[in-house]
Protein backbone atom coordinates (compact mmCIF):
# COMPACT_ATOMS: atom_id res chain seq x y z
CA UNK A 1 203.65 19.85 199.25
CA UNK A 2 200.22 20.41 201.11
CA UNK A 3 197.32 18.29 200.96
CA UNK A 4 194.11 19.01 199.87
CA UNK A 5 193.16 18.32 203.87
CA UNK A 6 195.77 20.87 204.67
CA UNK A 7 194.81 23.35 202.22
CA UNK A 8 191.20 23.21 203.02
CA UNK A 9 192.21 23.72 207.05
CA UNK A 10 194.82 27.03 205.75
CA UNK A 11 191.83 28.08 203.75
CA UNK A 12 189.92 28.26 206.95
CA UNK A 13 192.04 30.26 208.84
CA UNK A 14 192.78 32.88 206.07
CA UNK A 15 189.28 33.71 206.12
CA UNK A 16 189.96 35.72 209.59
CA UNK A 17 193.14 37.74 208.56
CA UNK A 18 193.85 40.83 206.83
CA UNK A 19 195.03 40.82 203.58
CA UNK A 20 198.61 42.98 204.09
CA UNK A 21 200.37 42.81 200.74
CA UNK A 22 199.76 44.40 197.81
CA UNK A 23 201.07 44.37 194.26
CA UNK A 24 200.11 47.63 192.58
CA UNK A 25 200.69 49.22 188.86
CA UNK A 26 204.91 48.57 189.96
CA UNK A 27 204.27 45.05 189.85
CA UNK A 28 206.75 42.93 191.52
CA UNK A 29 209.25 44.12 193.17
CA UNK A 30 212.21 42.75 194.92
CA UNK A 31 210.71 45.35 197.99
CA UNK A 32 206.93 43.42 197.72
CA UNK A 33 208.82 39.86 197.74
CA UNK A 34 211.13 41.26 200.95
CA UNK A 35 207.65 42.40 202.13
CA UNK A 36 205.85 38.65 201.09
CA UNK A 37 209.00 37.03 203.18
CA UNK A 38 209.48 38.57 206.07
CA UNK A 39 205.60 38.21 206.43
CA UNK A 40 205.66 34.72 206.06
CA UNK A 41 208.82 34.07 208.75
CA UNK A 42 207.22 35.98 211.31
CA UNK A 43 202.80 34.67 210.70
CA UNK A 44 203.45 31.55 208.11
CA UNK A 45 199.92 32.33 206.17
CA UNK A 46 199.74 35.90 204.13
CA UNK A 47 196.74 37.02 202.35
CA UNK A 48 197.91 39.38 199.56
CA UNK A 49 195.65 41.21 196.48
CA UNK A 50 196.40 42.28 193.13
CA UNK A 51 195.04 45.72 192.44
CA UNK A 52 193.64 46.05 188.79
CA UNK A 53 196.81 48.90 187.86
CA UNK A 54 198.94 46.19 188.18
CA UNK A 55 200.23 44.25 184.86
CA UNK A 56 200.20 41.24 186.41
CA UNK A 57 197.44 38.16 187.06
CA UNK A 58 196.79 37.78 190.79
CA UNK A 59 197.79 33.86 189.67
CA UNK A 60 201.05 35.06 188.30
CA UNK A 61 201.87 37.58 191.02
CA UNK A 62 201.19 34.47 193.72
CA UNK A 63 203.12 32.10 191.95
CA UNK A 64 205.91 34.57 191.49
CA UNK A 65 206.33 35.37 194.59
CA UNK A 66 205.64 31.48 196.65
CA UNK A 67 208.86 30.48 193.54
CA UNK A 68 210.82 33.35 195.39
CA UNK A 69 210.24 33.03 199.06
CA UNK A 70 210.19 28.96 199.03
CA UNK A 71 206.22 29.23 199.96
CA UNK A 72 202.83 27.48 198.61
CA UNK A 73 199.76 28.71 196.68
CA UNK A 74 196.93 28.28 199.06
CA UNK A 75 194.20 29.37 197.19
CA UNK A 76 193.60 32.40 195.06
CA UNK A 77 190.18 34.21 194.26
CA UNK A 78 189.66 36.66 192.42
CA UNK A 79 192.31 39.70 192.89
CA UNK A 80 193.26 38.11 196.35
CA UNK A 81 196.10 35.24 196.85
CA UNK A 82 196.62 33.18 200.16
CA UNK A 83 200.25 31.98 200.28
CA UNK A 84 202.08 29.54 203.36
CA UNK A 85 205.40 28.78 204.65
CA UNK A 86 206.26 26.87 208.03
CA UNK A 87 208.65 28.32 210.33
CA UNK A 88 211.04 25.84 210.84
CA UNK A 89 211.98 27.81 214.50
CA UNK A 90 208.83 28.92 215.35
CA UNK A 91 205.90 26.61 214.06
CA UNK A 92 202.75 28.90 214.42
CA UNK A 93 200.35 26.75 212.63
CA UNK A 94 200.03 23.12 213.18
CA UNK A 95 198.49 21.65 210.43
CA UNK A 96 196.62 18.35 210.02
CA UNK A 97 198.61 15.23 209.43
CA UNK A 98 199.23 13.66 205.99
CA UNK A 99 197.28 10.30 205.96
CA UNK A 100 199.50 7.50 204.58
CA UNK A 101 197.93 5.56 201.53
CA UNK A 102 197.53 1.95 202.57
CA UNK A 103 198.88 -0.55 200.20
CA UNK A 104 197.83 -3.65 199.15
């Protein structure tokens, strides 16, 4: 589960990369969430778009396919979705530390 700390700093960095997935009038397909997963294994943070053929919310096609690859729902705007996984073998992106909640 990312924080909002972490999701604001992945936010940031998806500003600067292409968007390389796309869900068209076919919806989702098992080839678009092989696509969305080998993506994510081999850069960790996707940017994807929903073009307006397609059937499906950009919300629904990003939630679809983060349920189906094991990612998270960065952000999405508009037709365009930001999803991340880690790389357990090859950590790309280091991302700021969860702060511990003091307790009293």
């Amino acid at each position: 589960m990312l924080t909002s700390k972490q999701r604001a700093f992945l936010r940031s960095l998806a500003m600067n990369i292409d968007t390389i997935l796309m869900v068209g009038k076919g919806g989702m397909s098992s080839q678009i969430i092989k696509q969305a997963d080998d993506a994510l294994k081999a850069r960790e943070l996707i940017k994807g778009k929903v073009l307006e053929t397609a059937d499906i919310s950009p919300r629904e096609a990003a939630e679809t396919i983060a349920l189906e690859t094991f990612s998270e729902v960065v952000q999405v705007i508009g037709s365009k979705f930001v999803l991340y996984r880690r790389n357990p073998e090859e950590p790309k992106i280091e991302l700021p530390k969860a702060r511990k909640t003091a307790r009293k």
